[in-house]
N, C-alpha and C. Protein backbone atom coordinates (compact mmCIF):
# COMPACT_ATOMS: atom_id res chain seq x y z
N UNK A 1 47.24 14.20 7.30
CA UNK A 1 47.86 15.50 7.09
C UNK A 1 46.83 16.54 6.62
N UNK A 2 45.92 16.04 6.16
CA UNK A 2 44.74 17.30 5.28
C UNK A 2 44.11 17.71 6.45
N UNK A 3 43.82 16.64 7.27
CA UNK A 3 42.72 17.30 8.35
C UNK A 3 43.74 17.92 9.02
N UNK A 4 44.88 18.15 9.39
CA UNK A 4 45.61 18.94 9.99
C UNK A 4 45.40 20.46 9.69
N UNK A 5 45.42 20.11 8.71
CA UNK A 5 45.82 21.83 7.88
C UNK A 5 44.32 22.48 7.54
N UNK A 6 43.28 21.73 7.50
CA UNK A 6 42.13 22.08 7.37
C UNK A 6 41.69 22.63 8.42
N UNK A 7 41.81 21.93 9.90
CA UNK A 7 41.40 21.95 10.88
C UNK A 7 41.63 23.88 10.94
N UNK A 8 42.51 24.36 11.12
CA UNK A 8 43.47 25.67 11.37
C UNK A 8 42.62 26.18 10.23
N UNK A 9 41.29 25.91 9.39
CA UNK A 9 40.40 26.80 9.01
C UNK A 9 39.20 26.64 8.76
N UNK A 10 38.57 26.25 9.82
CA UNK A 10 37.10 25.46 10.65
C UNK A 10 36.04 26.73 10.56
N UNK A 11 36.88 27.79 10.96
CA UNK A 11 36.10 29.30 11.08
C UNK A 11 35.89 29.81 9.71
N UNK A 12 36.39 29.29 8.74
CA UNK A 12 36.74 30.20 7.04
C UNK A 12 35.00 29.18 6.73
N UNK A 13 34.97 29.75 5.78
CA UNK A 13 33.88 28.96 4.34
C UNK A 13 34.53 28.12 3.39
N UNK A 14 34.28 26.85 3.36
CA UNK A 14 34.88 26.34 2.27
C UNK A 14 33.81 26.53 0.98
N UNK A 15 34.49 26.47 0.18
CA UNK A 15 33.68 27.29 -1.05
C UNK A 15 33.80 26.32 -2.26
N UNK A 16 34.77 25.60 -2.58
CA UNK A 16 34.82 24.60 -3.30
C UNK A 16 35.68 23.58 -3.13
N UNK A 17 35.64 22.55 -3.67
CA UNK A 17 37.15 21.18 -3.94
C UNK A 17 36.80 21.23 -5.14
N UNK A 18 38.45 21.45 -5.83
CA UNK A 18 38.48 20.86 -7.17
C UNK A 18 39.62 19.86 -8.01
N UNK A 19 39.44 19.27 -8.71
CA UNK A 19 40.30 18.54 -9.00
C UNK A 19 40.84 18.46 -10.28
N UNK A 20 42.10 18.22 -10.37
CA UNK A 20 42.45 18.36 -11.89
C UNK A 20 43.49 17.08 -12.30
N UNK A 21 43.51 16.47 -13.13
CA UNK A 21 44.35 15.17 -13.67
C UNK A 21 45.65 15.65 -13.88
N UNK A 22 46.94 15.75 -13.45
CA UNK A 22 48.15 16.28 -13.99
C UNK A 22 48.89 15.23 -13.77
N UNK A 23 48.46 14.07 -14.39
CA UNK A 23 49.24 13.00 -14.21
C UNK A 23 49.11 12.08 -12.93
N UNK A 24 48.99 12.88 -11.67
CA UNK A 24 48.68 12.37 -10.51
C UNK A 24 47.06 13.57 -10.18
N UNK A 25 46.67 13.00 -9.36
CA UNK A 25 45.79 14.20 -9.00
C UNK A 25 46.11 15.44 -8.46
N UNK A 26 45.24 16.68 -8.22
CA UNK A 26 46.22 17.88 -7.69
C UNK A 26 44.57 18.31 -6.98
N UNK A 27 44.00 18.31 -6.00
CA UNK A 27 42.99 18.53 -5.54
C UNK A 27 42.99 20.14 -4.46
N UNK A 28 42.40 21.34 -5.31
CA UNK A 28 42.66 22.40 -4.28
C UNK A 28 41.48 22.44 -3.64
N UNK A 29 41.84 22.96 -2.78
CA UNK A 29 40.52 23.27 -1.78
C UNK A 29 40.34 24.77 -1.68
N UNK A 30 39.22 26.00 -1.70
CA UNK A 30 39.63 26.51 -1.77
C UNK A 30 38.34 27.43 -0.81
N UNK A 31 38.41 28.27 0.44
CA UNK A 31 37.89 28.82 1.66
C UNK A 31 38.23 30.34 1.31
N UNK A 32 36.98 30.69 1.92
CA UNK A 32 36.90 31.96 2.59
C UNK A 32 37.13 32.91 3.55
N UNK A 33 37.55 33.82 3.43
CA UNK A 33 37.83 34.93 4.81
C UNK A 33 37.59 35.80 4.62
N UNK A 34 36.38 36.26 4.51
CA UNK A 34 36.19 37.41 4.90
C UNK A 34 36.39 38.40 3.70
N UNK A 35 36.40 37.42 2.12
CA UNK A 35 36.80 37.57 1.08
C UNK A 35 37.97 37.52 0.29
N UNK A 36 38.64 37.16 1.06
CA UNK A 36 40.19 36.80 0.98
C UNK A 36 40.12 35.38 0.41
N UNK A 37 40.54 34.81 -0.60
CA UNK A 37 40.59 33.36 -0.50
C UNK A 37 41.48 33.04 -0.33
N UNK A 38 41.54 31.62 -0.08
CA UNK A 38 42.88 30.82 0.70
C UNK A 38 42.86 29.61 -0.10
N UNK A 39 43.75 29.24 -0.41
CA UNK A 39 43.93 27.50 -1.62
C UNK A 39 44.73 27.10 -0.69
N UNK A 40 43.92 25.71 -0.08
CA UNK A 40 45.22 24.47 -0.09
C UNK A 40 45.29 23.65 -1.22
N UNK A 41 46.29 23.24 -1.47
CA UNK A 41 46.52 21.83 -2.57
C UNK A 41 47.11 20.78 -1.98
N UNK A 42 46.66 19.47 -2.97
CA UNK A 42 46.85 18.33 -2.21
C UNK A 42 47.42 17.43 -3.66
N UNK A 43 48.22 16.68 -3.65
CA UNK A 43 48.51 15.92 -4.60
C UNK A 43 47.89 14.74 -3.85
N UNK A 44 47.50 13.84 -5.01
CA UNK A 44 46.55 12.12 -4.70
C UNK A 44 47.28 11.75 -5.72
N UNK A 45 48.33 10.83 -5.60
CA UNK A 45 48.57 9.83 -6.78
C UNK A 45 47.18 8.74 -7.52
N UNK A 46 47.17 9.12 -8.63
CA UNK A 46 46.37 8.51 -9.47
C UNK A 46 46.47 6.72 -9.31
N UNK A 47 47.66 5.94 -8.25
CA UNK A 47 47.36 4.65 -8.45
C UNK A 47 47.30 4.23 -7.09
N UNK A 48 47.20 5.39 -6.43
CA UNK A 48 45.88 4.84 -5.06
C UNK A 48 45.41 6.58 -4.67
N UNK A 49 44.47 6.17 -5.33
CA UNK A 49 43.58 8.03 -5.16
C UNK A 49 43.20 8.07 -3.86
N UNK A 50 43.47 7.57 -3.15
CA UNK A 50 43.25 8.09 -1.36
C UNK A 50 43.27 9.43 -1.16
N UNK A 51 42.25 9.66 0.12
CA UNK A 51 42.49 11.04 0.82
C UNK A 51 41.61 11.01 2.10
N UNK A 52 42.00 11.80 3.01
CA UNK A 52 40.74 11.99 3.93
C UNK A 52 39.52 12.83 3.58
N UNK A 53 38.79 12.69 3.58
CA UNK A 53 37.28 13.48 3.61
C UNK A 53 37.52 14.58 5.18
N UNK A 54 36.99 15.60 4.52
CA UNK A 54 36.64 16.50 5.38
C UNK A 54 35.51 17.04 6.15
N UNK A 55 34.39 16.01 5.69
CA UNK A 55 32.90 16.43 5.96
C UNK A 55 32.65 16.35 7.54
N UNK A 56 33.32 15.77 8.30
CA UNK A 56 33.06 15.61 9.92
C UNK A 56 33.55 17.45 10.07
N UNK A 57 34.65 18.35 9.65
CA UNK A 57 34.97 19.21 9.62
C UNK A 57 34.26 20.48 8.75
N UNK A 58 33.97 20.33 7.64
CA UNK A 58 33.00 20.55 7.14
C UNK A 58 31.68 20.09 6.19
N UNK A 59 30.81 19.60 6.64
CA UNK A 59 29.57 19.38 6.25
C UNK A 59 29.51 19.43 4.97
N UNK A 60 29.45 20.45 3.95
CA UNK A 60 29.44 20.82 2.44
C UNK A 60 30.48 20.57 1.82
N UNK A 61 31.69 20.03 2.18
CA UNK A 61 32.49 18.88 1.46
C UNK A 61 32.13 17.90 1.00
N UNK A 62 30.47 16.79 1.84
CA UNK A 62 30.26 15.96 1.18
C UNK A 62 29.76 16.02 -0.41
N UNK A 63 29.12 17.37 -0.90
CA UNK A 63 29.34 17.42 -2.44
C UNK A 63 30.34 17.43 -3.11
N UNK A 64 31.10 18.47 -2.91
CA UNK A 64 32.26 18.13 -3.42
C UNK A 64 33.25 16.65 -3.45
N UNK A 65 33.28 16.55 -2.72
CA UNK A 65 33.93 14.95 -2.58
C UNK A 65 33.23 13.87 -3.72
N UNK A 66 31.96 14.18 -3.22
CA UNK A 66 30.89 13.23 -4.42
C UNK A 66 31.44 13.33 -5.45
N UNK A 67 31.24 14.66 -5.88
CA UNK A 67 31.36 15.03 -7.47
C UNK A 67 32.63 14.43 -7.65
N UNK A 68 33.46 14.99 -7.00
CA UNK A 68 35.10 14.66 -7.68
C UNK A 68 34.98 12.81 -7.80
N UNK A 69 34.14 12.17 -6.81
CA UNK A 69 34.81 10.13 -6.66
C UNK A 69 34.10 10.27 -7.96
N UNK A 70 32.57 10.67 -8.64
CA UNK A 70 32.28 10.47 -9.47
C UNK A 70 33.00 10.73 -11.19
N UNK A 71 33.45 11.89 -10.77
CA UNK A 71 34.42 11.56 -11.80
C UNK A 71 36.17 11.91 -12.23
N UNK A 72 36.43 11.51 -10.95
CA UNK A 72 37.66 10.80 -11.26
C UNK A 72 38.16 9.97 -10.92
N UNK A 73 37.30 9.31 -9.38
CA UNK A 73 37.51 8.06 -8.83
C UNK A 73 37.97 8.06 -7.60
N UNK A 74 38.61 9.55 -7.22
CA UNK A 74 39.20 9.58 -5.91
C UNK A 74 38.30 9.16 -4.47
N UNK A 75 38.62 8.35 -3.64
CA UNK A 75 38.20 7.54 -2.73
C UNK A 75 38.19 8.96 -1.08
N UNK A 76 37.64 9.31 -0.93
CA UNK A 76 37.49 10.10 0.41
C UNK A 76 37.32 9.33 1.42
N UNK A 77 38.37 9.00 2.32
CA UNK A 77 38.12 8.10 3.27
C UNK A 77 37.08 8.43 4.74
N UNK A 78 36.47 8.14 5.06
CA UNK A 78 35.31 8.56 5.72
C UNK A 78 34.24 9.43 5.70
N UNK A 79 34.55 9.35 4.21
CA UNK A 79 32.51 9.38 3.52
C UNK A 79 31.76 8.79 3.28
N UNK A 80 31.22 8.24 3.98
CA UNK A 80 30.20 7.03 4.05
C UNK A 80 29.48 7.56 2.69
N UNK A 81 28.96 8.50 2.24
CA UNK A 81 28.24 8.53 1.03
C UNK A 81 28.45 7.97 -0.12
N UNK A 82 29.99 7.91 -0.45
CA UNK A 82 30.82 8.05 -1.97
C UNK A 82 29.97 6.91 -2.90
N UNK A 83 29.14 6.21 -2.39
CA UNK A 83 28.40 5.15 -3.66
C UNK A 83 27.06 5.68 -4.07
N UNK A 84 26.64 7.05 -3.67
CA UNK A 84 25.57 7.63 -3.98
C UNK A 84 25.93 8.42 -5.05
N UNK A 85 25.74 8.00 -6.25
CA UNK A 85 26.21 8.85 -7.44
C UNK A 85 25.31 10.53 -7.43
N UNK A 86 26.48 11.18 -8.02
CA UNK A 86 25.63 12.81 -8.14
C UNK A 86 25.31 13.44 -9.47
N UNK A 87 26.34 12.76 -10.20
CA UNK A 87 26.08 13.19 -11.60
C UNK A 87 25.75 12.23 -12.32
N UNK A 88 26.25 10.92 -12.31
CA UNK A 88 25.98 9.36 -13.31
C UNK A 88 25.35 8.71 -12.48
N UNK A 89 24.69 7.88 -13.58
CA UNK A 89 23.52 7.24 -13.52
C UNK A 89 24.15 6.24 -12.51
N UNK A 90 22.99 5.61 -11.55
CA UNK A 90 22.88 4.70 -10.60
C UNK A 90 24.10 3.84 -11.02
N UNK A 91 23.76 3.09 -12.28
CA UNK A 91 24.16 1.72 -12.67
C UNK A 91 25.65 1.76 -12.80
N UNK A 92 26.22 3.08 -13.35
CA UNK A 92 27.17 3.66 -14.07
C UNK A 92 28.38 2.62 -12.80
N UNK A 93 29.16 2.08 -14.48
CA UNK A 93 29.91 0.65 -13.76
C UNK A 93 31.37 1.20 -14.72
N UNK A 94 31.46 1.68 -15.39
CA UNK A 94 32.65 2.37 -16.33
C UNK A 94 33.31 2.59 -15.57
N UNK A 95 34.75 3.52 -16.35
CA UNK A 95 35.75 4.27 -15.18
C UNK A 95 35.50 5.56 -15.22
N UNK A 96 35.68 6.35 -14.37
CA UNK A 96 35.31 7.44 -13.99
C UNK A 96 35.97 8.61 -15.30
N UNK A 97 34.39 9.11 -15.85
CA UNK A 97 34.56 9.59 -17.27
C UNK A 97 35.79 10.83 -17.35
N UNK A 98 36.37 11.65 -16.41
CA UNK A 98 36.94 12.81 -16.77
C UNK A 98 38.63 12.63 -16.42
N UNK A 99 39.02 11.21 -16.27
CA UNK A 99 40.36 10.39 -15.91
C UNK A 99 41.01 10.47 -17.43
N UNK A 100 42.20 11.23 -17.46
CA UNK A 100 43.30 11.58 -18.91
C UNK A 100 43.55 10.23 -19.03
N UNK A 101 43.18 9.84 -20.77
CA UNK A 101 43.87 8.86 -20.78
C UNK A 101 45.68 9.14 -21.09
N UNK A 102 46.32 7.72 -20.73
CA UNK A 102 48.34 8.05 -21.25
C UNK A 102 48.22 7.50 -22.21
């Protein structure tokens, strides 16, 4: 469903992914037009953080994506990168530091 709705803005700038813990995840995405911004949002349940990756669509998603698996754990499905840490250390075997505890 994400690449659906993404696709219909291939021509915009994506400008950031961000993510926020509200119990489940709430991941906006958020593109350019021409200065206009545009938010999609995405809910990821926190007990299977799945999603599609967007980087075949846009390229500079693969940071974003990074950053967010690094710390909150969410899994981007066809990012071959996601085990290349961006912010924690190589070894870093913990749970992903910015996850609310209940």
């Amino acid at each position: 469903m994400i690449k659906q709705r993404v696709k219909k803005l291939e021509d915009k700038r994506l400008i950031a992914i961000v993510c926020k813990d509200e119990g489940d995840f709430v991941l906006n995405y958020y593109f350019d037009d021409n200065g206009k911004i545009i938010v999609l949002k995405f809910k990821v349940p926190k007990k299977k953080p799945f999603i599609e990756s967007i980087i075949d669509i846009f390229p500079n998603a693969d940071y974003y994506e990074r950053e967010i698996h690094d710390f909150f754990g969410v899994e981007f499905e066809g990012n071959p990168k996601l085990h290349l840490k961006l912010f924690l250390p190589d070894d870093w075997n913990k749970k992903p530091p910015f996850l609310k505890k209940r």
